[in-house]
PDB file of N, CA and C in Angstrom:
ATOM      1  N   UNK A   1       5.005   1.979  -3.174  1.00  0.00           N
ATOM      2  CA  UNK A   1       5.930   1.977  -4.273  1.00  0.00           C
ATOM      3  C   UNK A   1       5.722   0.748  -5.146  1.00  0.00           C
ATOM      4  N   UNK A   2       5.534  -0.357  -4.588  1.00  0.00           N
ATOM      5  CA  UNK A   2       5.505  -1.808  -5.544  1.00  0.00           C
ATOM      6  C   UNK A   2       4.161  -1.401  -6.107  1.00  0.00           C
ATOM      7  N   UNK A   3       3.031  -0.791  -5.395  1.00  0.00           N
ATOM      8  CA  UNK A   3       1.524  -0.764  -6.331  1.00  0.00           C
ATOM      9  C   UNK A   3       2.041   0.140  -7.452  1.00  0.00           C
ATOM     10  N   UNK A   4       2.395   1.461  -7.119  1.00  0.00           N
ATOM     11  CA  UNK A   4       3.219   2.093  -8.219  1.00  0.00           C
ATOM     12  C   UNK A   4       3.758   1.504  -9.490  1.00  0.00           C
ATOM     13  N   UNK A   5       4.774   1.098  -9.416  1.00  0.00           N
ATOM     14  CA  UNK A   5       5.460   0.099 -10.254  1.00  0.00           C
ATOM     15  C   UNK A   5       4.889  -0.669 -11.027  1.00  0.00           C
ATOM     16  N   UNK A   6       3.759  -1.975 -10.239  1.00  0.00           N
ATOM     17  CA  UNK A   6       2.870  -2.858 -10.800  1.00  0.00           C
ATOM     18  C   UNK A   6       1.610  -2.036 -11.517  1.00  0.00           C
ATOM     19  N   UNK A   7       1.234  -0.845 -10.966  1.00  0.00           N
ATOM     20  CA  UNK A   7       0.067  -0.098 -11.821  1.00  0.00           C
ATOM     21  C   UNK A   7       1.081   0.471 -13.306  1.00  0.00           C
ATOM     22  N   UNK A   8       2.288   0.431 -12.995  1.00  0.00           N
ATOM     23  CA  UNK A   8       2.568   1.662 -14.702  1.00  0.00           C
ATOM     24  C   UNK A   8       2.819   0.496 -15.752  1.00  0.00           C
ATOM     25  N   UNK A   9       3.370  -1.126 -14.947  1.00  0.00           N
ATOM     26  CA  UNK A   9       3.993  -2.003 -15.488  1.00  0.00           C
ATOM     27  C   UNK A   9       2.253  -2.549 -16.700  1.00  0.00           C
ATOM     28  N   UNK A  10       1.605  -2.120 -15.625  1.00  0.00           N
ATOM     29  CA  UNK A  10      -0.028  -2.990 -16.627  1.00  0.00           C
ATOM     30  C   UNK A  10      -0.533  -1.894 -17.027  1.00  0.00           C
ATOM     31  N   UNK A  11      -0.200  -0.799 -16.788  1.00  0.00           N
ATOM     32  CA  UNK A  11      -1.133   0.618 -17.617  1.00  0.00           C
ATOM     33  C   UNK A  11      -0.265   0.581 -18.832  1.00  0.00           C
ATOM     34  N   UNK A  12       1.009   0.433 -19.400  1.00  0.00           N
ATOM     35  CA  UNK A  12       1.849  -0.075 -20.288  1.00  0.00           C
ATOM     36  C   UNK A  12       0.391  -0.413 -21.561  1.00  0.00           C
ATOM     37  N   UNK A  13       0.080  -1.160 -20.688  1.00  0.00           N
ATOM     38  CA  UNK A  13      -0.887  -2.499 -21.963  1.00  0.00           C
ATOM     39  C   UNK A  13      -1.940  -2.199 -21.948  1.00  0.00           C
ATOM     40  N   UNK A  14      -2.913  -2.068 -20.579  1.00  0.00           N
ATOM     41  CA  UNK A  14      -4.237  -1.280 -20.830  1.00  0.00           C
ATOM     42  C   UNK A  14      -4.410  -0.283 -19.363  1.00  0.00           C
ATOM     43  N   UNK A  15      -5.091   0.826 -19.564  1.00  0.00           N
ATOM     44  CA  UNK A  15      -4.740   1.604 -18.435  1.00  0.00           C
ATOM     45  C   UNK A  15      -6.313   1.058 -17.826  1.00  0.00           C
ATOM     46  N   UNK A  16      -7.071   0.764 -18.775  1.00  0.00           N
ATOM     47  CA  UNK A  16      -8.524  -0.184 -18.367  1.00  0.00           C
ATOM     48  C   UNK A  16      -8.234  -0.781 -17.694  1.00  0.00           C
ATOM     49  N   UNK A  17      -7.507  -1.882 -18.001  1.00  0.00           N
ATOM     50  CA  UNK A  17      -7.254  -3.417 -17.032  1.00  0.00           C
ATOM     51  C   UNK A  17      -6.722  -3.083 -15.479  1.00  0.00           C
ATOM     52  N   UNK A  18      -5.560  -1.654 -15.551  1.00  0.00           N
ATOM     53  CA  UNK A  18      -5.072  -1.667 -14.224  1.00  0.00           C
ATOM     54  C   UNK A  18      -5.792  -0.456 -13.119  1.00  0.00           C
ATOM     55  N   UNK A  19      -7.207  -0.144 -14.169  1.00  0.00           N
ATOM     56  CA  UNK A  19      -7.832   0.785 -12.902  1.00  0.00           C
ATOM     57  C   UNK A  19      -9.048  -0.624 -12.656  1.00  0.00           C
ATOM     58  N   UNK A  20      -9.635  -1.066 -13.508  1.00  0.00           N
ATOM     59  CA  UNK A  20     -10.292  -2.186 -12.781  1.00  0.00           C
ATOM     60  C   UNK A  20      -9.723  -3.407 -11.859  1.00  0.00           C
ATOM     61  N   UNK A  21      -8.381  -3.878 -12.144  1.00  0.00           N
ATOM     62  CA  UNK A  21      -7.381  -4.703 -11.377  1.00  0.00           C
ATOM     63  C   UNK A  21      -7.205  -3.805  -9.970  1.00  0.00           C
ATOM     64  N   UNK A  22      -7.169  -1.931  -9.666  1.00  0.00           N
ATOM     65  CA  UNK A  22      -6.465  -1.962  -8.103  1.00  0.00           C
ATOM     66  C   UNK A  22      -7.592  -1.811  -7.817  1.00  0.00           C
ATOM     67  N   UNK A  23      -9.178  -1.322  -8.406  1.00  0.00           N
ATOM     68  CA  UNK A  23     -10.597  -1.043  -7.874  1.00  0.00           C
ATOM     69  C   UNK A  23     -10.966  -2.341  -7.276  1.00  0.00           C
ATOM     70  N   UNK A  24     -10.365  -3.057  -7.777  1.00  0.00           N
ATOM     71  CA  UNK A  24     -10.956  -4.861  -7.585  1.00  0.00           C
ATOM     72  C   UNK A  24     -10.576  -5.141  -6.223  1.00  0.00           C
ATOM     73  N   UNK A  25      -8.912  -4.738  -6.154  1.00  0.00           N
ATOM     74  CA  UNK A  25      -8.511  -4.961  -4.605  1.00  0.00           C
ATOM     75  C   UNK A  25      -8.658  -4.116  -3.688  1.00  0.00           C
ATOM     76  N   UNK A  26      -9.206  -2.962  -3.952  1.00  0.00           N
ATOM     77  CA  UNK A  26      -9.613  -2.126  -2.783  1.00  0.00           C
ATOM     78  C   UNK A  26     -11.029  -2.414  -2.802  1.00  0.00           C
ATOM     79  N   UNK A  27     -11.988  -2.936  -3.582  1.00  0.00           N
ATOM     80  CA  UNK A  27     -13.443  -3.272  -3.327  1.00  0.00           C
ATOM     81  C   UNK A  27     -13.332  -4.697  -2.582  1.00  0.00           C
ATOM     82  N   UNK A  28     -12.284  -5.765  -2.871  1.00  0.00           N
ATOM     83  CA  UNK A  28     -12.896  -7.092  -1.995  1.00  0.00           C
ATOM     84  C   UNK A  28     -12.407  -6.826  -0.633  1.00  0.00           C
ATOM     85  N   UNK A  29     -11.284  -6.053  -0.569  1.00  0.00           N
ATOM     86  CA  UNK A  29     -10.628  -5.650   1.063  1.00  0.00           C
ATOM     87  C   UNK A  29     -11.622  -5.179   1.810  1.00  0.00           C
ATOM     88  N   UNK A  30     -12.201  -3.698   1.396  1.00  0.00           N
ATOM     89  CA  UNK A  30     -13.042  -3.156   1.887  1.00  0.00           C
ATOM     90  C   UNK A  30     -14.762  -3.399   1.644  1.00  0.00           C
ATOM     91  N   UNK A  31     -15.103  -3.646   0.883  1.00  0.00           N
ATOM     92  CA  UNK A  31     -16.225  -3.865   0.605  1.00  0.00           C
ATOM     93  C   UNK A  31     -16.956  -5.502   1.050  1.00  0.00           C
ATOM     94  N   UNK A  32     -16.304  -6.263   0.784  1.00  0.00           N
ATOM     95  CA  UNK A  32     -16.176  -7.775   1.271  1.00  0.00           C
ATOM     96  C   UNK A  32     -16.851  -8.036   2.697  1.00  0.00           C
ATOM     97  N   UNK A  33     -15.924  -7.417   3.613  1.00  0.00           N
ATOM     98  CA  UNK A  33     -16.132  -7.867   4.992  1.00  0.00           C
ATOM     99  C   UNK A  33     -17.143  -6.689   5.286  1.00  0.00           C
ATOM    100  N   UNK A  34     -17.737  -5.989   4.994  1.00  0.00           N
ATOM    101  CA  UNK A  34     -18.855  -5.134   5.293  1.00  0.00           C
ATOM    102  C   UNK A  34     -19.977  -5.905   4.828  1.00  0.00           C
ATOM    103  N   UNK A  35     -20.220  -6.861   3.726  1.00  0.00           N
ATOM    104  CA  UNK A  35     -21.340  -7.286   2.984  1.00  0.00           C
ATOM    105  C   UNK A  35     -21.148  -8.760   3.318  1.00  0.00           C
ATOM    106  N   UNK A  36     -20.553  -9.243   4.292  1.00  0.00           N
ATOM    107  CA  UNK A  36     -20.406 -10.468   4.467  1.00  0.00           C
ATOM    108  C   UNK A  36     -19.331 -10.684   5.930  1.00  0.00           C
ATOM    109  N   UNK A  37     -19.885 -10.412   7.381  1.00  0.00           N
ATOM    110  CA  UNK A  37     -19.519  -9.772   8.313  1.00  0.00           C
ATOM    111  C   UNK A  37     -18.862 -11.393   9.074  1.00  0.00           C
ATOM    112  N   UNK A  38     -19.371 -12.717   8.804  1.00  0.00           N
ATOM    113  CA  UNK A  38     -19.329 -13.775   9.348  1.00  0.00           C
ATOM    114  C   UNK A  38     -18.218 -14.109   8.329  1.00  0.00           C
ATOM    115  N   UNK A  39     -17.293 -15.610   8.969  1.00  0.00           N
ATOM    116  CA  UNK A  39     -15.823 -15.776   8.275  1.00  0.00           C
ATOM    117  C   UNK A  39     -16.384 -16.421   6.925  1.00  0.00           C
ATOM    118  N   UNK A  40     -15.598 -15.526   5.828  1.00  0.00           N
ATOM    119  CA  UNK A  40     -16.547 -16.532   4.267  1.00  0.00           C
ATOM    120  C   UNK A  40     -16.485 -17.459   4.184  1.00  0.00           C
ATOM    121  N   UNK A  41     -16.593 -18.178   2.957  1.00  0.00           N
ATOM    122  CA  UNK A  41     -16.539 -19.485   2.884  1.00  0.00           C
ATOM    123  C   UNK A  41     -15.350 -19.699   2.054  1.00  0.00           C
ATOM    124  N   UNK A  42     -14.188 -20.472   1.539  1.00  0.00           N
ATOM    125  CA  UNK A  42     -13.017 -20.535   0.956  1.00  0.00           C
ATOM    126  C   UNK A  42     -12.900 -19.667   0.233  1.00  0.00           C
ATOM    127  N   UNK A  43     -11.974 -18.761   0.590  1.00  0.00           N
ATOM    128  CA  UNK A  43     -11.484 -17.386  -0.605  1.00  0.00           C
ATOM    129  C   UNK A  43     -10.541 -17.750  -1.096  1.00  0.00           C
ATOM    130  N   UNK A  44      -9.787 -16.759  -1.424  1.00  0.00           N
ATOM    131  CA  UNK A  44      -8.472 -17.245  -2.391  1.00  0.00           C
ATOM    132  C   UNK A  44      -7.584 -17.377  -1.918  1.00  0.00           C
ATOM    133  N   UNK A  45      -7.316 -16.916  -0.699  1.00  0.00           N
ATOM    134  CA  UNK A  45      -5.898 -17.334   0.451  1.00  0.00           C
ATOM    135  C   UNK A  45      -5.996 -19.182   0.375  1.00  0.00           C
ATOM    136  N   UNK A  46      -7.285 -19.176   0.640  1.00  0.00           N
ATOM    137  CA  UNK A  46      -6.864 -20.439   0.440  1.00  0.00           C
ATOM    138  C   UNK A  46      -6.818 -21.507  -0.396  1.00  0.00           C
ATOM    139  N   UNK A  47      -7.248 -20.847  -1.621  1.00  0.00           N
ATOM    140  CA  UNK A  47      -7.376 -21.867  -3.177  1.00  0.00           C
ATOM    141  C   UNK A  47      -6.100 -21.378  -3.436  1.00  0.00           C
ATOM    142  N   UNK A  48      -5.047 -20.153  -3.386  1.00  0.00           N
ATOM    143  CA  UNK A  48      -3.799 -20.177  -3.113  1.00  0.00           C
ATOM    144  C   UNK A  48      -2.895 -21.394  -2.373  1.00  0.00           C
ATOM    145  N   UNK A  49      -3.462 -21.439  -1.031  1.00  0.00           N
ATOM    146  CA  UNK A  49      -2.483 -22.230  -0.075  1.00  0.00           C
ATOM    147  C   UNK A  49      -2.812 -23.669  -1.112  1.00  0.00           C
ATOM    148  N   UNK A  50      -4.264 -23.881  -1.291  1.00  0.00           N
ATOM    149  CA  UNK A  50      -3.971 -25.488  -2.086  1.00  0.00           C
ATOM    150  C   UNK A  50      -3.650 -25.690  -3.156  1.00  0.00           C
ATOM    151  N   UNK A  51      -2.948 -24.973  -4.182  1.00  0.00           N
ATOM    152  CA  UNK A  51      -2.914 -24.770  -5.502  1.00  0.00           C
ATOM    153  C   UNK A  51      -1.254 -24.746  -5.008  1.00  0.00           C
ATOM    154  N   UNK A  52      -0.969 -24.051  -4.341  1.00  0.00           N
ATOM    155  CA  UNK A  52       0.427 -24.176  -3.377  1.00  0.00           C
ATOM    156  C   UNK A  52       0.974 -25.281  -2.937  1.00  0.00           C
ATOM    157  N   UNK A  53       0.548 -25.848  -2.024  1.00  0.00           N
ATOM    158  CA  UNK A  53       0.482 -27.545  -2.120  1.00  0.00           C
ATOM    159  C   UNK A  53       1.196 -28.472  -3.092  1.00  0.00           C
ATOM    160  N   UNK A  54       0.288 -28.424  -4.071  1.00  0.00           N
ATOM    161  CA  UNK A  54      -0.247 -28.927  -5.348  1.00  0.00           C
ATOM    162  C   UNK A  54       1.339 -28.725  -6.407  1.00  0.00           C
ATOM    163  N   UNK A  55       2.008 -27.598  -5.845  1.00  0.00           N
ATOM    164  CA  UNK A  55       3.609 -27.171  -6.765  1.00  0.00           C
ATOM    165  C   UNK A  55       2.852 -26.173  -7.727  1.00  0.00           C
ATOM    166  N   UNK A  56       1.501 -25.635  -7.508  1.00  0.00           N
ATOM    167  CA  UNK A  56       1.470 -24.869  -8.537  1.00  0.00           C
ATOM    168  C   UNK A  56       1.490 -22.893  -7.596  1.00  0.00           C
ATOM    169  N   UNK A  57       2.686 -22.430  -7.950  1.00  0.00           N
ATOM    170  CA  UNK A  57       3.009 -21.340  -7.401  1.00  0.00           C
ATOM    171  C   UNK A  57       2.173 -20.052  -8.125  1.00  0.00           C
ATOM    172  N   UNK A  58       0.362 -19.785  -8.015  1.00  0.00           N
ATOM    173  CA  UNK A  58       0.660 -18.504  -8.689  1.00  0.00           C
ATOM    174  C   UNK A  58       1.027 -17.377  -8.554  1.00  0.00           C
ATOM    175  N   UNK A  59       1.563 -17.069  -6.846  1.00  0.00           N
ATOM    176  CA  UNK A  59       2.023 -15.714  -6.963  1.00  0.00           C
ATOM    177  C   UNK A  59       3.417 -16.397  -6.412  1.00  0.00           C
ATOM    178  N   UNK A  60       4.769 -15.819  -6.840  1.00  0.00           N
ATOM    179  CA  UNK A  60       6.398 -16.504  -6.968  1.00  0.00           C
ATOM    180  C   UNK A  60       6.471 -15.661  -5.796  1.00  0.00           C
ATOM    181  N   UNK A  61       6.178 -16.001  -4.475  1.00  0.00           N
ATOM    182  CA  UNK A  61       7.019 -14.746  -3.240  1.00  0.00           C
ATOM    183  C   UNK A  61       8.101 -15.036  -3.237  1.00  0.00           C
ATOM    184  N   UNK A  62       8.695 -16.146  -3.386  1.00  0.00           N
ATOM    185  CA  UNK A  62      10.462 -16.493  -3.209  1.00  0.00           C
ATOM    186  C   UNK A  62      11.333 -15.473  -4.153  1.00  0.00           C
ATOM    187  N   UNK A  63      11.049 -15.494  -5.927  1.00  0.00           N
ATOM    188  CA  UNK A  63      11.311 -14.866  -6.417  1.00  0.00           C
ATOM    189  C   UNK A  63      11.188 -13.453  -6.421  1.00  0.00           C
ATOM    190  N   UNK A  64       9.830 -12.969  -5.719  1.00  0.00           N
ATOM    191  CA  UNK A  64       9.604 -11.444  -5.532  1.00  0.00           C
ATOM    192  C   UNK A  64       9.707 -10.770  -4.417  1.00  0.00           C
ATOM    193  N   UNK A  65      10.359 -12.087  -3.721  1.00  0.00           N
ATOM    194  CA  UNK A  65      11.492 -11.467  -1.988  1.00  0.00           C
ATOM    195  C   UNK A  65      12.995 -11.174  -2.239  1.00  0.00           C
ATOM    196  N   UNK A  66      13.557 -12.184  -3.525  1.00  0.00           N
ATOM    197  CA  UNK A  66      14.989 -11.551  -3.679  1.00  0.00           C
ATOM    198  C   UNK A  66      14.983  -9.760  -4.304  1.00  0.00           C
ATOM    199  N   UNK A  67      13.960  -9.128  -4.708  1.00  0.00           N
ATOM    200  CA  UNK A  67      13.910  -7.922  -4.853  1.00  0.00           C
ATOM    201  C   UNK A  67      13.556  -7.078  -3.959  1.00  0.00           C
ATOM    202  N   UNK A  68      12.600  -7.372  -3.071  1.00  0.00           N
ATOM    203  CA  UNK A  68      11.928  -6.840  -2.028  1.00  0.00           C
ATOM    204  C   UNK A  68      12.623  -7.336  -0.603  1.00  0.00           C
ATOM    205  N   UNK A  69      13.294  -6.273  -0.152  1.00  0.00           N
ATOM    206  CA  UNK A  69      13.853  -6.954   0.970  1.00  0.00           C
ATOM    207  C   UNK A  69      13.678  -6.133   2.274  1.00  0.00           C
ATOM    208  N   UNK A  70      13.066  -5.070   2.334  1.00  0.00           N
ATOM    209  CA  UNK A  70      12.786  -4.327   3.448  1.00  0.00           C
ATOM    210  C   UNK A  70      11.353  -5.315   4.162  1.00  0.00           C
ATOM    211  N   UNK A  71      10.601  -6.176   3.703  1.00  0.00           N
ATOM    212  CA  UNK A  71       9.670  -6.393   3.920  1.00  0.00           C
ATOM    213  C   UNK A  71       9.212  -7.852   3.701  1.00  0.00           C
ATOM    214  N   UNK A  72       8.403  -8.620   5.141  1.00  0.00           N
ATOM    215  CA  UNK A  72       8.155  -9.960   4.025  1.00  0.00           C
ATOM    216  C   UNK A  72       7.158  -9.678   3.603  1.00  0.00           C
ATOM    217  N   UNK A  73       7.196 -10.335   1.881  1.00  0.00           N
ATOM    218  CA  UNK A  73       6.174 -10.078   1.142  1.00  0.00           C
ATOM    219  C   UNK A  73       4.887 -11.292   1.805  1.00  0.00           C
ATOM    220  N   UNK A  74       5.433 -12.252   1.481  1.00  0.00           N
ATOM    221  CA  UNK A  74       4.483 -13.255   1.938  1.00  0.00           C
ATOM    222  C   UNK A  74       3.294 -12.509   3.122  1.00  0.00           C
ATOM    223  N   UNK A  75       3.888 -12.250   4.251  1.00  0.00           N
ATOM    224  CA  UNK A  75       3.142 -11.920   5.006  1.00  0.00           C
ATOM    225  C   UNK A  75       2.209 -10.684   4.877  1.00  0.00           C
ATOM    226  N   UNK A  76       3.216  -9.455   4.354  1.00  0.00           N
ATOM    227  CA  UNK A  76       2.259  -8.294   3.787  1.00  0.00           C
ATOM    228  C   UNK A  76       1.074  -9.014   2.835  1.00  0.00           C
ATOM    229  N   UNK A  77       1.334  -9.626   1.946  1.00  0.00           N
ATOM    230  CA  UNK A  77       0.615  -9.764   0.887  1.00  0.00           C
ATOM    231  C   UNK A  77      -0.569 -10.599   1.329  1.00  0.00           C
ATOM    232  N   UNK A  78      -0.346 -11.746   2.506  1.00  0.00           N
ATOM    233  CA  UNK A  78      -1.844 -12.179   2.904  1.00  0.00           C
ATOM    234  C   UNK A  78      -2.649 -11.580   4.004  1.00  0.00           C
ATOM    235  N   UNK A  79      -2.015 -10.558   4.937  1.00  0.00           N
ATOM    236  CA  UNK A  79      -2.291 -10.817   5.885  1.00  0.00           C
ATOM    237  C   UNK A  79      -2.628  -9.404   6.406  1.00  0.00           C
ATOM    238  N   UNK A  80      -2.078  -8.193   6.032  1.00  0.00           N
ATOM    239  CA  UNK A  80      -1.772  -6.611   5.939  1.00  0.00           C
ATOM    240  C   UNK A  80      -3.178  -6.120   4.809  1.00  0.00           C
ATOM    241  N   UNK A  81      -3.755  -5.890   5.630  1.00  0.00           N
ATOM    242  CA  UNK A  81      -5.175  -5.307   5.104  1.00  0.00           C
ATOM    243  C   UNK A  81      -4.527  -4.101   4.143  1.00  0.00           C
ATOM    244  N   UNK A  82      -3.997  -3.103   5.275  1.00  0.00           N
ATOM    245  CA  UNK A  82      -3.266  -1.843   4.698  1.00  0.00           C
ATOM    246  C   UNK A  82      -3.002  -1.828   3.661  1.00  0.00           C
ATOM    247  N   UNK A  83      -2.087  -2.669   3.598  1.00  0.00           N
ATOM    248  CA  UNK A  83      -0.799  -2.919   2.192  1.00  0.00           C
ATOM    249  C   UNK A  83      -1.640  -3.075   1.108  1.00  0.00           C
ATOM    250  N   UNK A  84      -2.401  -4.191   1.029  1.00  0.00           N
ATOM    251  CA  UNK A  84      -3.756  -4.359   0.146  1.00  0.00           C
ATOM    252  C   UNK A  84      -4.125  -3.293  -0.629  1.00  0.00           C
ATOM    253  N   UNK A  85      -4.852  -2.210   0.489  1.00  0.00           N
ATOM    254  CA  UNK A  85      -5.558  -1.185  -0.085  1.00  0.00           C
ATOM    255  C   UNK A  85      -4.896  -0.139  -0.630  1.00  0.00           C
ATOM    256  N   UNK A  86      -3.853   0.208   0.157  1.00  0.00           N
ATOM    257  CA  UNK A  86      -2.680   1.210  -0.416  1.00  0.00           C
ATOM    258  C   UNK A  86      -2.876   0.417  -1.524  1.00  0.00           C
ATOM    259  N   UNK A  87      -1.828  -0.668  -1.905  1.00  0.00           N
ATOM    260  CA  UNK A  87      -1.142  -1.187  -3.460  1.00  0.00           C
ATOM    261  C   UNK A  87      -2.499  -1.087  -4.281  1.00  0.00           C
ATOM    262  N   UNK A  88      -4.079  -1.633  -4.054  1.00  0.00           N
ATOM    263  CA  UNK A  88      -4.604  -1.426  -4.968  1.00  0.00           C
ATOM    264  C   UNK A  88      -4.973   0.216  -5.364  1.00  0.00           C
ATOM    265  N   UNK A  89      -4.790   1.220  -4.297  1.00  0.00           N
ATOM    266  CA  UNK A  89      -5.183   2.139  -4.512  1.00  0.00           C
ATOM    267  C   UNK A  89      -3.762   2.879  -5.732  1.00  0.00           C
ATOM    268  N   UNK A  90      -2.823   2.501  -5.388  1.00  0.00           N
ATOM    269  CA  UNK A  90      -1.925   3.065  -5.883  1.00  0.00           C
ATOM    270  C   UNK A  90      -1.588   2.692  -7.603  1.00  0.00           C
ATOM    271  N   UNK A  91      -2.133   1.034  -7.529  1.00  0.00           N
ATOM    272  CA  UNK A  91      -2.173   0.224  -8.425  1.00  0.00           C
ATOM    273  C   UNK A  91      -3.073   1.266  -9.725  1.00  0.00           C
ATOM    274  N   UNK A  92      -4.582   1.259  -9.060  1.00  0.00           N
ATOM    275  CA  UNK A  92      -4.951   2.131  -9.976  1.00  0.00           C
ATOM    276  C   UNK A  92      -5.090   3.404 -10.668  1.00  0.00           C
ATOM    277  N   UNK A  93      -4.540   4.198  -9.351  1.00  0.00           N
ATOM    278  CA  UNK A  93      -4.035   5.416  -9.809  1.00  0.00           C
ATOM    279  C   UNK A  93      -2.711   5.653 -11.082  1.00  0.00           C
ATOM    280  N   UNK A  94      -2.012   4.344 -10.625  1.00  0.00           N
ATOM    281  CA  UNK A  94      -0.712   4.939 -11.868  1.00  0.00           C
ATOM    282  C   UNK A  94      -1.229   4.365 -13.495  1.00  0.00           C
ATOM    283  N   UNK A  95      -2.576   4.002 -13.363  1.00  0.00           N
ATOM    284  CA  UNK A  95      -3.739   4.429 -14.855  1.00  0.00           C
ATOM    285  C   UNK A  95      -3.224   5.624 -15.501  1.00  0.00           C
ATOM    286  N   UNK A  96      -3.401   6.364 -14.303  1.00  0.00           N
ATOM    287  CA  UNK A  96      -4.024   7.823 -15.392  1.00  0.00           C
ATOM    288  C   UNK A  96      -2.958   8.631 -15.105  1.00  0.00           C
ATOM    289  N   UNK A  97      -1.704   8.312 -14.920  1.00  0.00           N
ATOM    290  CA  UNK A  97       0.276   8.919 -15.275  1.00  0.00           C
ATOM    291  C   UNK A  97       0.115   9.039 -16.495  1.00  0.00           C
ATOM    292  N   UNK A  98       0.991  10.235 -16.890  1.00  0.00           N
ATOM    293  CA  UNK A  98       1.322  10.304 -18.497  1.00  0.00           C
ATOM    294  C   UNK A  98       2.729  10.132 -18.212  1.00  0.00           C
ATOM    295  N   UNK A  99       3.313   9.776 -19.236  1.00  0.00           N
ATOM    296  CA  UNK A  99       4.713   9.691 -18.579  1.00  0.00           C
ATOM    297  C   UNK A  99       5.387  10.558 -20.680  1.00  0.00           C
TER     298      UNK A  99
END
């Protein structure tokens, strides 16, 4: 449902941007650890965690947990392969909604 939401919220503006934005996250989920089987070298979890650090918040989970409350986001969002691929899959599908 949130990939839902976040795919119609950016198909709004370009339906381009949000089928290449959920292709993006279902290609580094899945595609990633097949083409690179040993632990990578700093990804974005963790230029996140230090940019985090740092006071610079770019994804607001505090703010996007007072909406989301069946679930922690934080944890889905780093750690839940699933969730990943669903939201990007879903992300890019709500491209091509007519509404």
């Amino acid at each position: 449902m949130l990939g839902l939401c976040a795919g119609l919220a950016v198909s709004t503006f370009s339906k381009t941007l949000a089928v290449i934005l959920g292709l993006l996250v279902v290609g580094v989920q899945v595609i990633f650890p097949i083409l690179f089987p040993l632990p990578p070298p700093p990804n974005l979890t963790i230029v996140l965690q230090v940019a985090s650090s740092y006071g610079i918040n770019v994804i607001p989970y505090h703010r996007l947990q007072k909406y989301v409350t069946s679930i922690d986001l934080h944890t889905a969002v780093q750690d839940n392969v699933a969730f990943k691929i669903s939201f990007g899959t879903t992300f890019a599908m709500a491209a091509f909604m007519k509404l």
